[in-house]
PDB file of N, CA and C in Angstrom:
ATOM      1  N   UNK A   1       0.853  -1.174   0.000  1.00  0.00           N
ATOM      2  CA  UNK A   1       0.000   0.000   0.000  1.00  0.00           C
ATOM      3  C   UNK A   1       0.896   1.234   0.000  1.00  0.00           C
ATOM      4  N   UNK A   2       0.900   1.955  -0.552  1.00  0.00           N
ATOM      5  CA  UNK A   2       1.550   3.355  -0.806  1.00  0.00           C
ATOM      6  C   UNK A   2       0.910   4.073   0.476  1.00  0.00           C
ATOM      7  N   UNK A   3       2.014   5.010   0.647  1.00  0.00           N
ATOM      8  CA  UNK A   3       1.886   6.054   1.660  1.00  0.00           C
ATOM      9  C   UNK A   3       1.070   7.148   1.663  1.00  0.00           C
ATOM     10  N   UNK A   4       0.529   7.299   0.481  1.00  0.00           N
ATOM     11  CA  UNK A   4      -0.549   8.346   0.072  1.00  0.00           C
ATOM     12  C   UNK A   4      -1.977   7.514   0.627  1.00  0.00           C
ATOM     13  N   UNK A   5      -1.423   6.402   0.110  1.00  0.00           N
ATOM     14  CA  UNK A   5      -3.089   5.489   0.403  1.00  0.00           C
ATOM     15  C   UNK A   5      -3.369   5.670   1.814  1.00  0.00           C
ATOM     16  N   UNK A   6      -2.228   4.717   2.242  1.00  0.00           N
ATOM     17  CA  UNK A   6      -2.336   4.763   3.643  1.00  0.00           C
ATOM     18  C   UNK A   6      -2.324   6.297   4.553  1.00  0.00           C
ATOM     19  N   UNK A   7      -1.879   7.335   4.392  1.00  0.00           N
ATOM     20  CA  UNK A   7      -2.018   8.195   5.111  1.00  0.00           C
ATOM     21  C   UNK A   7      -4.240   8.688   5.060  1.00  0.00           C
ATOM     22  N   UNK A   8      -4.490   8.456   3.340  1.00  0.00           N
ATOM     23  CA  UNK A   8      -5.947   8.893   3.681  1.00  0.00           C
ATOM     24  C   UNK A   8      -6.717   8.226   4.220  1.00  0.00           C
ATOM     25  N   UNK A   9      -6.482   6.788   4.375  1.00  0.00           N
ATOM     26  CA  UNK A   9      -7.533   5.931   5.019  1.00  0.00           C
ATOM     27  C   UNK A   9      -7.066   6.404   6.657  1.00  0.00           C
ATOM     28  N   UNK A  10      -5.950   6.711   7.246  1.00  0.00           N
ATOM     29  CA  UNK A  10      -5.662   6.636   8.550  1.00  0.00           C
ATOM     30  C   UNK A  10      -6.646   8.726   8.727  1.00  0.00           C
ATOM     31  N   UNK A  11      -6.606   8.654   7.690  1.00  0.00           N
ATOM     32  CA  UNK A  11      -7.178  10.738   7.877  1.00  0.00           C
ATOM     33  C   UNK A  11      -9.025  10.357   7.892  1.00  0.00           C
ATOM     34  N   UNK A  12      -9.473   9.590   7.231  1.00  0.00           N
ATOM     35  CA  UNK A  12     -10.057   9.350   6.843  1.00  0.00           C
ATOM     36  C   UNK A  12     -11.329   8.446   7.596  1.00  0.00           C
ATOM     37  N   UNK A  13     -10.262   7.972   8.628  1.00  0.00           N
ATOM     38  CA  UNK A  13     -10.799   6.546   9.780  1.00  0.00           C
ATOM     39  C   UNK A  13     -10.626   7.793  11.109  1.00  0.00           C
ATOM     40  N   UNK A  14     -10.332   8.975  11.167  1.00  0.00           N
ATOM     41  CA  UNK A  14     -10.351  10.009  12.604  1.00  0.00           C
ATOM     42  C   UNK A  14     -11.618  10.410  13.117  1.00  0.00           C
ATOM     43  N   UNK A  15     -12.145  10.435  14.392  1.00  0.00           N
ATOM     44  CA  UNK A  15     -12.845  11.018  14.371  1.00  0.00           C
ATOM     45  C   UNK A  15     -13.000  12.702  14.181  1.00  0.00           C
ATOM     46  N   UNK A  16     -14.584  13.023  13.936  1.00  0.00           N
ATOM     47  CA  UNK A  16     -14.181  14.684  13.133  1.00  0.00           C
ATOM     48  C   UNK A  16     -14.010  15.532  13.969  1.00  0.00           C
ATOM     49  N   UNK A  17     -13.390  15.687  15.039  1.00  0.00           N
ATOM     50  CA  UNK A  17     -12.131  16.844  16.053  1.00  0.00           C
ATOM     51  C   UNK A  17     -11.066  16.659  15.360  1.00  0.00           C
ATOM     52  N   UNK A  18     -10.962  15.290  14.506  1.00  0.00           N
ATOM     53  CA  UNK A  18      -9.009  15.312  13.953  1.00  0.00           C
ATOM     54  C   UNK A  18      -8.778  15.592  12.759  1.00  0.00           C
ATOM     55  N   UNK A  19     -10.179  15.852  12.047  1.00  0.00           N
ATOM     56  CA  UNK A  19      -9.960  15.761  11.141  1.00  0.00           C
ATOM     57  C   UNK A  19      -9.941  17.406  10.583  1.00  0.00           C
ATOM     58  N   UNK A  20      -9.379  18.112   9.726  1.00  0.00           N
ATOM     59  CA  UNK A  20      -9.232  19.260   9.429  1.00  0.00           C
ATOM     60  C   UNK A  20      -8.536  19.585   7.425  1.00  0.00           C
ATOM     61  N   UNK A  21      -9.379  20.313   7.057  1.00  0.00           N
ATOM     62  CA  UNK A  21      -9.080  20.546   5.737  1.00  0.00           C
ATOM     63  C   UNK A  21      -8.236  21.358   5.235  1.00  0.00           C
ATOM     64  N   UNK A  22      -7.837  22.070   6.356  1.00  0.00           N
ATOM     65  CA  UNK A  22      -6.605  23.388   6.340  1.00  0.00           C
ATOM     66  C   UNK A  22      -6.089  23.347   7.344  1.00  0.00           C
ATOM     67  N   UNK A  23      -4.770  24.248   7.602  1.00  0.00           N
ATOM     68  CA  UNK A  23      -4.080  24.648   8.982  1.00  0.00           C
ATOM     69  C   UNK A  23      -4.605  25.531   8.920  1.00  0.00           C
ATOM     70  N   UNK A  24      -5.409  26.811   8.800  1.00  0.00           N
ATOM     71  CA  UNK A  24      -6.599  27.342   9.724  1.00  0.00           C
ATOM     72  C   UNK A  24      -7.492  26.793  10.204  1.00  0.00           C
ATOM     73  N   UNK A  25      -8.409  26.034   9.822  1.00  0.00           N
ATOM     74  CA  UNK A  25      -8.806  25.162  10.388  1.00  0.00           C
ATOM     75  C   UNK A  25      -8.668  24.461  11.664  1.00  0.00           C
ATOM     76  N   UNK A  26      -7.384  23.893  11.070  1.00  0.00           N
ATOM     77  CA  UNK A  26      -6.786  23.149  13.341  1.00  0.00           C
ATOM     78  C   UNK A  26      -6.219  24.315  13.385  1.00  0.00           C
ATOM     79  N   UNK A  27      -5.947  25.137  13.188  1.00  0.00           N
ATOM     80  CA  UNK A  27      -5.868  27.016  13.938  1.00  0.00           C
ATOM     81  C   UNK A  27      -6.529  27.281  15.011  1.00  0.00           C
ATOM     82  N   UNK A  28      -7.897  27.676  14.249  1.00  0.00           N
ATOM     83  CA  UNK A  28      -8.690  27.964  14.855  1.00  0.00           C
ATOM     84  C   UNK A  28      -9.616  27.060  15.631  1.00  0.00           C
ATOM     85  N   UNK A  29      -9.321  25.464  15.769  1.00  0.00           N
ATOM     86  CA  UNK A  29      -9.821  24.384  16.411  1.00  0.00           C
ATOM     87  C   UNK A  29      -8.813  24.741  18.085  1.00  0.00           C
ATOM     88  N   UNK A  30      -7.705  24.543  17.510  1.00  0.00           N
ATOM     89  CA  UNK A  30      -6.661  24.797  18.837  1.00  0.00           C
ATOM     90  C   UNK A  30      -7.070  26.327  19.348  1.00  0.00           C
ATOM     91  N   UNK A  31      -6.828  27.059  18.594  1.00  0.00           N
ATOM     92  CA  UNK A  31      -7.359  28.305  19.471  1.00  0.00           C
ATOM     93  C   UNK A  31      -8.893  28.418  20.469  1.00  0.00           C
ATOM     94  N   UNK A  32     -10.107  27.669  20.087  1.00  0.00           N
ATOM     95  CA  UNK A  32     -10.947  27.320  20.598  1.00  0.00           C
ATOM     96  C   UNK A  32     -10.264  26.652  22.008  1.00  0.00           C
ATOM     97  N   UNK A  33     -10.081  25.432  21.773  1.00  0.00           N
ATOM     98  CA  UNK A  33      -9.292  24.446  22.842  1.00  0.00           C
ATOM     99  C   UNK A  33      -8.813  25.189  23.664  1.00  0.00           C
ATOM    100  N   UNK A  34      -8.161  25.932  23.391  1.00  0.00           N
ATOM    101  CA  UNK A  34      -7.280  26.832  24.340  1.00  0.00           C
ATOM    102  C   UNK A  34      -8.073  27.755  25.004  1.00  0.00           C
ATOM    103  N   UNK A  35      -9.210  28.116  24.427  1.00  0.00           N
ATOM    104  CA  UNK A  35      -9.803  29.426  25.274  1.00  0.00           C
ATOM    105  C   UNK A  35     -10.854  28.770  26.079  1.00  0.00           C
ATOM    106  N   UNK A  36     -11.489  27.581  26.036  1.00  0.00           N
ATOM    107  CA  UNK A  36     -11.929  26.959  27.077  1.00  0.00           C
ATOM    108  C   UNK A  36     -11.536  25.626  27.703  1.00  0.00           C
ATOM    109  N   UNK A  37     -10.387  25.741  28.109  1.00  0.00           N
ATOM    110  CA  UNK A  37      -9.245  25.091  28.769  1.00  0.00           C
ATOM    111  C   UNK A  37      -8.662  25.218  29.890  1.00  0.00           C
ATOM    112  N   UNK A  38      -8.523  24.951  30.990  1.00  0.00           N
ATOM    113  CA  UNK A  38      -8.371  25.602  32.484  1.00  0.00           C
ATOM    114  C   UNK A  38      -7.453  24.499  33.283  1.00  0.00           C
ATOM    115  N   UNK A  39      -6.293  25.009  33.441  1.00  0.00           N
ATOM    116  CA  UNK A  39      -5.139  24.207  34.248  1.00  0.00           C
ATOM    117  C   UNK A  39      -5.383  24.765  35.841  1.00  0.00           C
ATOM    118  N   UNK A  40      -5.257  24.158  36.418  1.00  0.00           N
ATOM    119  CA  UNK A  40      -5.650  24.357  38.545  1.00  0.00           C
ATOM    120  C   UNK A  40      -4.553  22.734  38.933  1.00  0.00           C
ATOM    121  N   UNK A  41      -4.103  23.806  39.674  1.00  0.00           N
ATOM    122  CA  UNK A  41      -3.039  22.685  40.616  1.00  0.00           C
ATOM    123  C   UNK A  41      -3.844  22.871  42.406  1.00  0.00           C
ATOM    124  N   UNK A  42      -4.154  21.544  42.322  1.00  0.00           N
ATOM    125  CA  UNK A  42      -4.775  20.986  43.843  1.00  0.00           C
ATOM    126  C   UNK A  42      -3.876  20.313  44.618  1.00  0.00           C
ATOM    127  N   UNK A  43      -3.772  20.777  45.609  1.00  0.00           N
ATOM    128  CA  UNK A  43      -3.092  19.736  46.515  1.00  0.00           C
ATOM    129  C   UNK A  43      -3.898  18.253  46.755  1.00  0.00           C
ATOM    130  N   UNK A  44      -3.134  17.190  46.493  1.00  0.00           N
ATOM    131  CA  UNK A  44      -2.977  15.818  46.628  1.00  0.00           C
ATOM    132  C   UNK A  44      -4.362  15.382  48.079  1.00  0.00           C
ATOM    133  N   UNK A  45      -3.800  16.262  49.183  1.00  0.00           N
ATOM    134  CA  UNK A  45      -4.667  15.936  50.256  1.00  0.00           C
ATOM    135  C   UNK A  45      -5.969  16.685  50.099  1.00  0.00           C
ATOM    136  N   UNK A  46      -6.455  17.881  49.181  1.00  0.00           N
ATOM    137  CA  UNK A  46      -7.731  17.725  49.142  1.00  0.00           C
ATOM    138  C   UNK A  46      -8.658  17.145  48.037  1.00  0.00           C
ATOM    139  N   UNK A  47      -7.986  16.344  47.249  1.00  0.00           N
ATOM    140  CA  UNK A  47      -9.105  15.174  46.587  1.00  0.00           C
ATOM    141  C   UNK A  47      -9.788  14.071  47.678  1.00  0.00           C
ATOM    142  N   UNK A  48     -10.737  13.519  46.685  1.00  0.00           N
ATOM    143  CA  UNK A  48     -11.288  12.284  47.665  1.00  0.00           C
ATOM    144  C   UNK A  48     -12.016  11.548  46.524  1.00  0.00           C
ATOM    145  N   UNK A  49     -11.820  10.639  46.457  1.00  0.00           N
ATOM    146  CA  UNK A  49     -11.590   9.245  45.485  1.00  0.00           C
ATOM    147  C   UNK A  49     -13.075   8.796  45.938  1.00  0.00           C
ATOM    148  N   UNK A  50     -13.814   8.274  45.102  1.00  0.00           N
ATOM    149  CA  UNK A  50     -15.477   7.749  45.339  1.00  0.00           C
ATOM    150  C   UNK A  50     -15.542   6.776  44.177  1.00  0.00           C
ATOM    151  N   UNK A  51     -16.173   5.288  44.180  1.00  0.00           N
ATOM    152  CA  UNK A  51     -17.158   5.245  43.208  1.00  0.00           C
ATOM    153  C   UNK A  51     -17.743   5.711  42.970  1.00  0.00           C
ATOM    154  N   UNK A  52     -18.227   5.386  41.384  1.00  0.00           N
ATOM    155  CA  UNK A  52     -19.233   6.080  40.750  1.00  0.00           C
ATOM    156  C   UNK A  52     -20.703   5.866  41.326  1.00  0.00           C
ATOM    157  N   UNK A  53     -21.549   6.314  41.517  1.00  0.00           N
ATOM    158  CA  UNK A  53     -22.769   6.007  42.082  1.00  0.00           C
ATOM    159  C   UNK A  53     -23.225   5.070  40.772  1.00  0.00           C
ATOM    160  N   UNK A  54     -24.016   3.813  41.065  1.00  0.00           N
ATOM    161  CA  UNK A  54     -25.004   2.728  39.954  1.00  0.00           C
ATOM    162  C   UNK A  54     -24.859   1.186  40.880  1.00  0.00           C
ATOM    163  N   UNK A  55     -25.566   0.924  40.074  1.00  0.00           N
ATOM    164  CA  UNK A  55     -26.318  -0.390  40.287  1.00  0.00           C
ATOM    165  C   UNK A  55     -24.931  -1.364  39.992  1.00  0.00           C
ATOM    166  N   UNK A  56     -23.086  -1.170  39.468  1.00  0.00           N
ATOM    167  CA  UNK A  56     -22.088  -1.675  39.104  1.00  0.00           C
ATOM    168  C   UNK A  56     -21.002  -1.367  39.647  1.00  0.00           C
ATOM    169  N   UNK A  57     -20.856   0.203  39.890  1.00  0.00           N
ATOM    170  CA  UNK A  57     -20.021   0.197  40.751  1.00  0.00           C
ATOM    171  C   UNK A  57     -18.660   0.302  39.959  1.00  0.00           C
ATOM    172  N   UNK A  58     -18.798   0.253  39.049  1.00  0.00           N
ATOM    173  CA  UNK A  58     -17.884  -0.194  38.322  1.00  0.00           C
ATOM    174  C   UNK A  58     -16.767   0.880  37.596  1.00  0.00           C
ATOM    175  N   UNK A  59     -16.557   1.638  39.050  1.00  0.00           N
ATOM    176  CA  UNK A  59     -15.045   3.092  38.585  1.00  0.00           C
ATOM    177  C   UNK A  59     -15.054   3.931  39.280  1.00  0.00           C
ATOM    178  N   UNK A  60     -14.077   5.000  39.586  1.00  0.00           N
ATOM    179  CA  UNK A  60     -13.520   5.777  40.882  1.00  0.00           C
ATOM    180  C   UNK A  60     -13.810   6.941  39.789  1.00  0.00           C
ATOM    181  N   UNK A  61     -14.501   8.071  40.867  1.00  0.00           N
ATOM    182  CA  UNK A  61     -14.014   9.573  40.339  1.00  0.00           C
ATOM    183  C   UNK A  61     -13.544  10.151  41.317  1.00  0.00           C
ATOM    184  N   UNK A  62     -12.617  11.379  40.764  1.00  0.00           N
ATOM    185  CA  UNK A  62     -11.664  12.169  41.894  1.00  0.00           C
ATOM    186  C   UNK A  62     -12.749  13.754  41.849  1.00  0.00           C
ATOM    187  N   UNK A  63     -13.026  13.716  43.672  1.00  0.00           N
ATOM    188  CA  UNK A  63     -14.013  14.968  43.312  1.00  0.00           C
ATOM    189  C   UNK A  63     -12.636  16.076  44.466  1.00  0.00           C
ATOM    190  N   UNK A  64     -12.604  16.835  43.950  1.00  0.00           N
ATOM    191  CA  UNK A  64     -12.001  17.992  44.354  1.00  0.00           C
ATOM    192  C   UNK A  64     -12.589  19.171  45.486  1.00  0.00           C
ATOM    193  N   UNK A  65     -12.062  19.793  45.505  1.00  0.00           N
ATOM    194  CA  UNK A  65     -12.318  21.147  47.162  1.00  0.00           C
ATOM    195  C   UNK A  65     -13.982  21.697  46.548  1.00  0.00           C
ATOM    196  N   UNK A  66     -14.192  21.733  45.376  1.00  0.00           N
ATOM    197  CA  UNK A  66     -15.614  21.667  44.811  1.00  0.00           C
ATOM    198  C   UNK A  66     -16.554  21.364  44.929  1.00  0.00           C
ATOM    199  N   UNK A  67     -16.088  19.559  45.051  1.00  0.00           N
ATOM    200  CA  UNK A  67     -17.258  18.798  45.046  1.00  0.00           C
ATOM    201  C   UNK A  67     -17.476  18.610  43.454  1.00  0.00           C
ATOM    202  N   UNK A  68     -17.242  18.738  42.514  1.00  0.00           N
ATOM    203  CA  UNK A  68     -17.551  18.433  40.985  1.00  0.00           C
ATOM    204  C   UNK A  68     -16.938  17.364  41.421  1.00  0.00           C
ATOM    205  N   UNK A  69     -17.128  15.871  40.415  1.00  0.00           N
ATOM    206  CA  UNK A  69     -16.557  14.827  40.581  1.00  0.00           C
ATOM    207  C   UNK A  69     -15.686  14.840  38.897  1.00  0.00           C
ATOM    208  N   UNK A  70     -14.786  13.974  39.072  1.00  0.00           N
ATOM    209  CA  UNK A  70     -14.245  14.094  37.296  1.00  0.00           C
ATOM    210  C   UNK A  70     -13.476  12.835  37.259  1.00  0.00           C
ATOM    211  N   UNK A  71     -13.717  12.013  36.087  1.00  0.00           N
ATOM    212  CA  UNK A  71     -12.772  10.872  35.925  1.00  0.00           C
ATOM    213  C   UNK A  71     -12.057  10.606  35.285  1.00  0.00           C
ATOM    214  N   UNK A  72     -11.187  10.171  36.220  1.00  0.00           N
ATOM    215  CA  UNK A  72      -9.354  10.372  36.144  1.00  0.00           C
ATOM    216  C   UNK A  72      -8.901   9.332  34.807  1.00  0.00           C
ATOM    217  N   UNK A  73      -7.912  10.007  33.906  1.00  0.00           N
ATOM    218  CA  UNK A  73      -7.646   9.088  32.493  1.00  0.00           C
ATOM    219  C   UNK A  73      -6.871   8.147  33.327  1.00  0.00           C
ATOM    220  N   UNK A  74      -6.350   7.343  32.120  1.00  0.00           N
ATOM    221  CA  UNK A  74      -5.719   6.078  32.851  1.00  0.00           C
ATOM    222  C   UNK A  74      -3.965   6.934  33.639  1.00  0.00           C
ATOM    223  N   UNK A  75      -3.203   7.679  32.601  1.00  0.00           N
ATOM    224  CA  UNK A  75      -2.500   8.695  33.031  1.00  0.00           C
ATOM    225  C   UNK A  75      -2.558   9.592  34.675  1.00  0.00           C
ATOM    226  N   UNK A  76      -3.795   9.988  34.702  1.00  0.00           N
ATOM    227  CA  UNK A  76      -4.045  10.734  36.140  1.00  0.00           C
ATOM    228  C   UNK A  76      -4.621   9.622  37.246  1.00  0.00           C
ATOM    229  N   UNK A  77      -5.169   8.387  36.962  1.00  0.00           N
ATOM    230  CA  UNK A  77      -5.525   7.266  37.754  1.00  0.00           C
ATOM    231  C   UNK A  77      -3.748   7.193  38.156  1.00  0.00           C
ATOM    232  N   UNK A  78      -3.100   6.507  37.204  1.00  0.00           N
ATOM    233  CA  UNK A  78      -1.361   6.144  37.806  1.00  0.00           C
ATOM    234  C   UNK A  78      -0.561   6.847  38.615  1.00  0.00           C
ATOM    235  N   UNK A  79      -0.946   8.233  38.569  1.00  0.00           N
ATOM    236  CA  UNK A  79      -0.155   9.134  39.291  1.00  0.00           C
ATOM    237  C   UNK A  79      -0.884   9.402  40.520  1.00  0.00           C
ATOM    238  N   UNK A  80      -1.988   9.140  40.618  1.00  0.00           N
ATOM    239  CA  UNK A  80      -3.019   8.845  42.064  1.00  0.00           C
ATOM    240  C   UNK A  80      -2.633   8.095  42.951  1.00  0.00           C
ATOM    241  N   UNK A  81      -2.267   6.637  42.158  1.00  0.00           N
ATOM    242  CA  UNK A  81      -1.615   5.289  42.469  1.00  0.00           C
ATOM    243  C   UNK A  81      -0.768   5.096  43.299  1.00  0.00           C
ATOM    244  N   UNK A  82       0.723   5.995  42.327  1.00  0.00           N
ATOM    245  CA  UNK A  82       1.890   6.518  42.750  1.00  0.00           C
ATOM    246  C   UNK A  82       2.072   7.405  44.087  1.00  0.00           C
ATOM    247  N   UNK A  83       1.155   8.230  44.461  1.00  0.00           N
ATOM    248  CA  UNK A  83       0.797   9.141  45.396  1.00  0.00           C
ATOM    249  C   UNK A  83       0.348   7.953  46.553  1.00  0.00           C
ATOM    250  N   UNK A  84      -1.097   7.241  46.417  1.00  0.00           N
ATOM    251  CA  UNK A  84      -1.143   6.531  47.412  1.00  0.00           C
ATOM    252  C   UNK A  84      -0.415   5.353  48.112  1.00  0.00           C
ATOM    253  N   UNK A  85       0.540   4.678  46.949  1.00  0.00           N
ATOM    254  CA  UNK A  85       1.518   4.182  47.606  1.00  0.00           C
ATOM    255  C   UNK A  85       2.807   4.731  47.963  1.00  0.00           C
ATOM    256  N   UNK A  86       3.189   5.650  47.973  1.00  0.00           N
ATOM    257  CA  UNK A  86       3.803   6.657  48.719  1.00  0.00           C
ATOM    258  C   UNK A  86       3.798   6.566  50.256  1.00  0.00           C
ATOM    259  N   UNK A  87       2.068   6.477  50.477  1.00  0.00           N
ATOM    260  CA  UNK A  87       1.830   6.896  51.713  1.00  0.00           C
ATOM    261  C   UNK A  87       1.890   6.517  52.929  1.00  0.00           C
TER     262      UNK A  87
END
């Protein structure tokens, strides 16, 4: 398979956030991203780790000094991990 082929089926198989017809386009996609995007550094000791509320049970969210609950990628689950065996 040629590299032309293969690059459009892999452009082609993205979902449509990846996909873009110009670099204005993911320009102005990233510039979006960016303007509703919000980095906050919490200290470690005020999260608190919960199942999910259901009938399964089946996954942890990290709710913050808030109270919003949010669930952790596999990335921010490991470094949770790392933290609680630390302790």
């Amino acid at each position: 398979m040629s590299n032309l082929m293969q690059a459009s089926r892999q452009w082609a198989s993205r979902p449509d956030d990846e996909r873009f017809l110009s670099l204005v386009d993911l320009d102005a996609h990233c510039t979006q991203q960016r303007a509703i995007s919000a980095g906050k550094v919490v200290s470690s000791r005020k999260l608190e780790i919960v199942p999910i509320a259901g009938d399964e049970m089946k996954g942890l969210e990290v709710h913050g000094p808030n109270g919003t609950g949010y669930a952790p990628t596999h990335w921010s689950f490991g470094q949770l991990s790392q933290l609680a065996g630390a302790a």
